[in-house]
C-alpha atoms as a PDB file:
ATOM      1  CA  UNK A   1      93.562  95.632 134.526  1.00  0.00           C
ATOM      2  CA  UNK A   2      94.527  92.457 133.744  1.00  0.00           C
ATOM      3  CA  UNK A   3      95.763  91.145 130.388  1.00  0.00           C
ATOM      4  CA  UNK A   4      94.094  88.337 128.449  1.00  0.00           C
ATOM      5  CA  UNK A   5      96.333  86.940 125.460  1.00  0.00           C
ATOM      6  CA  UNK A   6      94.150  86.462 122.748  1.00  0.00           C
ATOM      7  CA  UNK A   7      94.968  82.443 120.362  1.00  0.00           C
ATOM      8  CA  UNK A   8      95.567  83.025 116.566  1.00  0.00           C
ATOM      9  CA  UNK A   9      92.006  80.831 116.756  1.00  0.00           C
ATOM     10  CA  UNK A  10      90.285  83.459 118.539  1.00  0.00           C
ATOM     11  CA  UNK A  11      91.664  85.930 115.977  1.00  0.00           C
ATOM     12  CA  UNK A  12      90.588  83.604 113.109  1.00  0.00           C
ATOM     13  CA  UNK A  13      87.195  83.790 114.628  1.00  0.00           C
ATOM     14  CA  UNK A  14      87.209  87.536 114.898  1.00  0.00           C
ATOM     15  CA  UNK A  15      88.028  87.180 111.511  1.00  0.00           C
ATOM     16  CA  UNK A  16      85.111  85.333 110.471  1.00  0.00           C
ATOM     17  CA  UNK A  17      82.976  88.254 112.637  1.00  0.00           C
ATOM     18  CA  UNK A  18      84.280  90.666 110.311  1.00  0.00           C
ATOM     19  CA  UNK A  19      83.485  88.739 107.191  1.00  0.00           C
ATOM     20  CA  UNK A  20      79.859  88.228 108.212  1.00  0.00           C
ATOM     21  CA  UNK A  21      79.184  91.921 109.095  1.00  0.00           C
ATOM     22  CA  UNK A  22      80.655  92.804 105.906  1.00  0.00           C
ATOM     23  CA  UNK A  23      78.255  90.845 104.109  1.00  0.00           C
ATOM     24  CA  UNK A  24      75.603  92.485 106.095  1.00  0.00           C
ATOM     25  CA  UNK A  25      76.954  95.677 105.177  1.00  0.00           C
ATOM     26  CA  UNK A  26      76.652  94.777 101.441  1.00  0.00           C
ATOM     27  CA  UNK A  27      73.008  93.346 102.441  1.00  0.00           C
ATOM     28  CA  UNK A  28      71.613  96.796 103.568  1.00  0.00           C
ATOM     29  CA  UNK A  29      73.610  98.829 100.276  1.00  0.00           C
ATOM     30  CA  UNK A  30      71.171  96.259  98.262  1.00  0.00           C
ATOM     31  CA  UNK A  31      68.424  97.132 100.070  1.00  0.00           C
ATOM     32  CA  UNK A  32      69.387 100.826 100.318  1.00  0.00           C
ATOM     33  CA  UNK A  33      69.928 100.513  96.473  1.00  0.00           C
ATOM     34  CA  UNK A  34      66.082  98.874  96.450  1.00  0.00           C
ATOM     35  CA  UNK A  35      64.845 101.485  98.165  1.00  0.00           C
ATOM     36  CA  UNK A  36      65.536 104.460  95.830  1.00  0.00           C
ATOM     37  CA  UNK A  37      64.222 101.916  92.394  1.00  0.00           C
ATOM     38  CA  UNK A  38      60.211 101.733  92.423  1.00  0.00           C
ATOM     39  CA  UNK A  39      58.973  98.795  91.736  1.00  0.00           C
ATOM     40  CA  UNK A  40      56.371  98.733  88.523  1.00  0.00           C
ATOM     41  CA  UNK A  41      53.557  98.093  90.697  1.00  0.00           C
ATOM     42  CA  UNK A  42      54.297 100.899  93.509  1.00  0.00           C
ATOM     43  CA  UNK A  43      52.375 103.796  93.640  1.00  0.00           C
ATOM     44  CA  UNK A  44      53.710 107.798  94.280  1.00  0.00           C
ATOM     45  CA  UNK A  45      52.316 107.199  98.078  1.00  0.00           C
ATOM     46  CA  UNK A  46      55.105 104.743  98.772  1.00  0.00           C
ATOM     47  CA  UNK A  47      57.334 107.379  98.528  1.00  0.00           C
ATOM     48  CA  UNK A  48      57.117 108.322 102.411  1.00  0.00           C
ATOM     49  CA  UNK A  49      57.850 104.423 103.108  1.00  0.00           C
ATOM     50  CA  UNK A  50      60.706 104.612 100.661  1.00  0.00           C
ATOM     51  CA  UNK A  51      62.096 107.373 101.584  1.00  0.00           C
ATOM     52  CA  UNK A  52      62.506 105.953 105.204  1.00  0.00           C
ATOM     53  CA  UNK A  53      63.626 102.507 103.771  1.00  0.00           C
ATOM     54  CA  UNK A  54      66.497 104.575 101.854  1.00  0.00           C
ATOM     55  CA  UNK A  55      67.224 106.386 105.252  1.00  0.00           C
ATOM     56  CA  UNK A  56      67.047 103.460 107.704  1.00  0.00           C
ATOM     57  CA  UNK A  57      69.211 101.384 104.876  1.00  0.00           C
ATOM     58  CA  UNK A  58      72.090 103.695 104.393  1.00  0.00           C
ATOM     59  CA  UNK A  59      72.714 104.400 107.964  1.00  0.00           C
ATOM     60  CA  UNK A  60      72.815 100.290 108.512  1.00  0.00           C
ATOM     61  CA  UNK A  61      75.613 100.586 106.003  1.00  0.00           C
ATOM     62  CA  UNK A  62      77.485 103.696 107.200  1.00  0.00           C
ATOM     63  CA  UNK A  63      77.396 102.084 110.721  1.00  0.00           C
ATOM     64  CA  UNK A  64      78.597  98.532 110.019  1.00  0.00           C
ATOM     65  CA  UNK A  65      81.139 100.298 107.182  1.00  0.00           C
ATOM     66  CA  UNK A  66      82.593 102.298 110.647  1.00  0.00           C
ATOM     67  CA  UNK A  67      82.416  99.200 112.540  1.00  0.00           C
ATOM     68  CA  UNK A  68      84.191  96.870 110.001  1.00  0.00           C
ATOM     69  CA  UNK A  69      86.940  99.031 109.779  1.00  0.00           C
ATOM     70  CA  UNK A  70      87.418  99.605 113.364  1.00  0.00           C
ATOM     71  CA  UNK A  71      87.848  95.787 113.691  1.00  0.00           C
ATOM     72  CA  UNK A  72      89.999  95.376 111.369  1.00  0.00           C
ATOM     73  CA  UNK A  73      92.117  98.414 112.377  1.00  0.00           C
ATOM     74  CA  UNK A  74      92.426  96.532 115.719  1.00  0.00           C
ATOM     75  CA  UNK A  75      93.300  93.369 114.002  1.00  0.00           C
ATOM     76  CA  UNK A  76      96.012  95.160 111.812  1.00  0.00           C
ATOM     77  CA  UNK A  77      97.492  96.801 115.537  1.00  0.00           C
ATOM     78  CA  UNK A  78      97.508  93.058 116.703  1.00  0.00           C
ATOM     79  CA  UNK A  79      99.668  91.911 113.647  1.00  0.00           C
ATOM     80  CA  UNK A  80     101.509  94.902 114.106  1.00  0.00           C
ATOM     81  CA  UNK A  81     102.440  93.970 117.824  1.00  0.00           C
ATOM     82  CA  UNK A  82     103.333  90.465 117.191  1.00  0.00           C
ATOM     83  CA  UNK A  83     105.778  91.904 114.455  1.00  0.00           C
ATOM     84  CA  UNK A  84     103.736  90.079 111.295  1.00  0.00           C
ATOM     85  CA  UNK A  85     103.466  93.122 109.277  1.00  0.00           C
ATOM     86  CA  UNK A  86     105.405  96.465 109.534  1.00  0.00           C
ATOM     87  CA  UNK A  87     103.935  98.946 111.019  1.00  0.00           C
ATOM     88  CA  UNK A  88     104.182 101.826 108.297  1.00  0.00           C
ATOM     89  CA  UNK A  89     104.447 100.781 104.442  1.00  0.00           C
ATOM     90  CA  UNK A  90     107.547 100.895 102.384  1.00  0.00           C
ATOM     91  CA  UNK A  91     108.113 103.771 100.331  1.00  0.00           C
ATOM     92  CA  UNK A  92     109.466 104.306  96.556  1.00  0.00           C
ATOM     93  CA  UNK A  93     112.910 105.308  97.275  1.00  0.00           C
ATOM     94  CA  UNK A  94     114.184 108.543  94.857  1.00  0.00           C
ATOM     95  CA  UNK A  95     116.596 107.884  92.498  1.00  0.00           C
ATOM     96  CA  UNK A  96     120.135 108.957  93.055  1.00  0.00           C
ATOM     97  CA  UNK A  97     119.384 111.456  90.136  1.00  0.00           C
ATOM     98  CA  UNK A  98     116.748 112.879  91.850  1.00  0.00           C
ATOM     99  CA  UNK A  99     118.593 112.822  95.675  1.00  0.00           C
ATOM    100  CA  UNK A 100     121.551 114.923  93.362  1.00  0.00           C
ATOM    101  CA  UNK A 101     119.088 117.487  92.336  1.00  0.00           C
ATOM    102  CA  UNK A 102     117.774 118.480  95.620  1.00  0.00           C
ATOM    103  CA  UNK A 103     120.232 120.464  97.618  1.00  0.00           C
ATOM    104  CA  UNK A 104     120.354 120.080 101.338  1.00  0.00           C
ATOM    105  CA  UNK A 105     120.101 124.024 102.153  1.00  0.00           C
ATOM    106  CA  UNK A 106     116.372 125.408 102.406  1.00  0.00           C
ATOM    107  CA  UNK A 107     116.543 127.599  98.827  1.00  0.00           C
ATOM    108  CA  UNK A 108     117.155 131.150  99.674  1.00  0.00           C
ATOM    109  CA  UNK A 109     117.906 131.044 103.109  1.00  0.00           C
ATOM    110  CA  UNK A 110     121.722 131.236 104.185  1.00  0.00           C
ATOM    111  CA  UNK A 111     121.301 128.394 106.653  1.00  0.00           C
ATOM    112  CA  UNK A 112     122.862 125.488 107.408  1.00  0.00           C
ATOM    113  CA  UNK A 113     122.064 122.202 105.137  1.00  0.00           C
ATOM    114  CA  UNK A 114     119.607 120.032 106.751  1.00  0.00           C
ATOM    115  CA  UNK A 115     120.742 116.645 107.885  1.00  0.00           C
ATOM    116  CA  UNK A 116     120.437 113.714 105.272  1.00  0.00           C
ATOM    117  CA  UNK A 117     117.369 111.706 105.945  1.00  0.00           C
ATOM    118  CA  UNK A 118     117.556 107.798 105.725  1.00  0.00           C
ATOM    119  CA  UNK A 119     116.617 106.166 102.573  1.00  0.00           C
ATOM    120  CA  UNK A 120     113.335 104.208 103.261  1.00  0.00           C
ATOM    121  CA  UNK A 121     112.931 101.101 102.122  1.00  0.00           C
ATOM    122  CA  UNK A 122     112.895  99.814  98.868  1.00  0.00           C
ATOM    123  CA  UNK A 123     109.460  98.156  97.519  1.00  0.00           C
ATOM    124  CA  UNK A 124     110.253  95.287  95.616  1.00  0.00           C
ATOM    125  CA  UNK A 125     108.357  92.981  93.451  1.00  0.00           C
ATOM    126  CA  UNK A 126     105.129  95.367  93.657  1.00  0.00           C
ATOM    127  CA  UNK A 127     105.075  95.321  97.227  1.00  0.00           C
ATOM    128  CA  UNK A 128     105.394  91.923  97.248  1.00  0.00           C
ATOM    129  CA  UNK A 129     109.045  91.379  98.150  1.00  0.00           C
ATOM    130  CA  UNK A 130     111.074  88.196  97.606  1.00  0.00           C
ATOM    131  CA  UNK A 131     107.492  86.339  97.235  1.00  0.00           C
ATOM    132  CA  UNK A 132     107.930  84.990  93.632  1.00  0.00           C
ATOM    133  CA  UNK A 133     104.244  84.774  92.124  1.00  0.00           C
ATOM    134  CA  UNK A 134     105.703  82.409  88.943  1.00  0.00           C
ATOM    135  CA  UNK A 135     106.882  79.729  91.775  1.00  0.00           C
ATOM    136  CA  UNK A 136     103.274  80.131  93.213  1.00  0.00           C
ATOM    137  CA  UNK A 137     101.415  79.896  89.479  1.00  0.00           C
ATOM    138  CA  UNK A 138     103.214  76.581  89.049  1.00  0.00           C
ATOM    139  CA  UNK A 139     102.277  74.662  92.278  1.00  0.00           C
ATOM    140  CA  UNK A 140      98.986  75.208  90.926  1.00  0.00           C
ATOM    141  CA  UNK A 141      97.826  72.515  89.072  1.00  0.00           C
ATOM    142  CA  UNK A 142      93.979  74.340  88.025  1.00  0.00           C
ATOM    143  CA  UNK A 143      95.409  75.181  84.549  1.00  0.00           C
ATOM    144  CA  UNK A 144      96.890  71.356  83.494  1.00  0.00           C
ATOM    145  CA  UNK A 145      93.563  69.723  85.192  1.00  0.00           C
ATOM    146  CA  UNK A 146      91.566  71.521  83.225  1.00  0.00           C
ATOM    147  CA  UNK A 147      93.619  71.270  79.674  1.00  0.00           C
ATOM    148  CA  UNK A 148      93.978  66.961  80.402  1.00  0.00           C
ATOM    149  CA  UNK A 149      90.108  67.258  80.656  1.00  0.00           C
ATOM    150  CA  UNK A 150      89.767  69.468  77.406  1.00  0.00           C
ATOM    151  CA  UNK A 151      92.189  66.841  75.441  1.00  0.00           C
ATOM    152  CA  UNK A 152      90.351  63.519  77.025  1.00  0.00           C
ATOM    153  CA  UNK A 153      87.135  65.261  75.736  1.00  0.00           C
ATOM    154  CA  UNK A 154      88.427  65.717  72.506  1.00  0.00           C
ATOM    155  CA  UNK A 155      89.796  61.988  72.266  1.00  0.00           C
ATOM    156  CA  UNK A 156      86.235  60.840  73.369  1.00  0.00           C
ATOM    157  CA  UNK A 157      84.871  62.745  70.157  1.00  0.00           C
ATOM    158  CA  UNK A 158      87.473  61.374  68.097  1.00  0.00           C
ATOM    159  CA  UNK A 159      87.017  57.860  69.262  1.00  0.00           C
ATOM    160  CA  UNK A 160      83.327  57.949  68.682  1.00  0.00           C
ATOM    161  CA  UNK A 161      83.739  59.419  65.541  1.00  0.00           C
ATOM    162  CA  UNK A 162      85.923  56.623  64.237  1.00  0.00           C
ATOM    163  CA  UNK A 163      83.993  54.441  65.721  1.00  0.00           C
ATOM    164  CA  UNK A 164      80.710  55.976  63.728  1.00  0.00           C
ATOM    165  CA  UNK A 165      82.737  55.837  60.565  1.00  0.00           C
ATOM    166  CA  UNK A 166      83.916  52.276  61.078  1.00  0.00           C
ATOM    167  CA  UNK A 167      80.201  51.075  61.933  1.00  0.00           C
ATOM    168  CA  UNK A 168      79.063  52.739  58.553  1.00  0.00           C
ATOM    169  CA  UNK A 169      81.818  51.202  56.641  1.00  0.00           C
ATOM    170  CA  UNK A 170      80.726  47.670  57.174  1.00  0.00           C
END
């Protein structure tokens, strides 16, 4: 079996599959959604034809809802493999409060204490590690664009308005 390497374009393109079928997913729940609200003008003998709409619908979604996450399970195993993302998540750590309170012997058994476990990784920043979101928010520049256009709006008005006042003055 030979092994084809697959390009970070090919994967951006995958990518782009998913994010089409998942609109069609969302398509079909609308129409599934359709199906089960009558129209004003439908009659009680539609309900056959709706009924099958509702069916048909709902096992679109349930399909492409399996398929979409089987893709992007396979994309997650691919970042996985090229060592982007770990390949289990970070846990809370417990406190060393917590570590003191729970004894290494099983309670009420005379056995021997069980070995210390590692301490998993700490999460820090919500999961977000050393990524600093404040040093993001300020390359933005969406806020201060729009505020400059707020206060040039507001020095228009004012302009015209002395202008106005001027003009009826003389």
């Amino acid at each position: 079996m030979a092994f084809t390497e697959i390009t970070p374009a090919e994967r951006i393109r995958q990518l782009n599959a998913i994010s089409g079928e998942t609109a069609t997913v969302l398509q079909d729940a609308g129409q599934a959604c359709k199906a089960l609200s009558p129209s004003v003008s439908e009659e009680e003998s539609d309900m056959d034809a709706r009924k099958a709409n509702f069916e048909e619908s709902s096992r679109a979604v349930f399909t492409g809802i399996q398929s979409v996450i089987a893709q992007l399970r396979r994309q997650a195993y691919a970042l996985e493999e090229a060592g982007i993302i770990a390949a289990e998540a970070p846990t809370l750590s417990s406190s060393a409060q917590q570590r003191q309170q729970q004894p290494n012997a099983v309670p009420g058994r005379g056995g021997p204490a069980a070995p210390p476990q590692a301490e998993p990784e700490r999460i820090t920043n919500g999961g977000l590690g050393n990524l600093d979101v404040g040093w993001l928010n300020s390359r933005g520049n969406k806020v201060g664009a729009e505020k400059e256009a707020e206060l040039m709006e507001e020095a228009k008005e004012l302009a015209q308005k002395v202008l106005q006042e001027k003009q009826l003055a003389t």
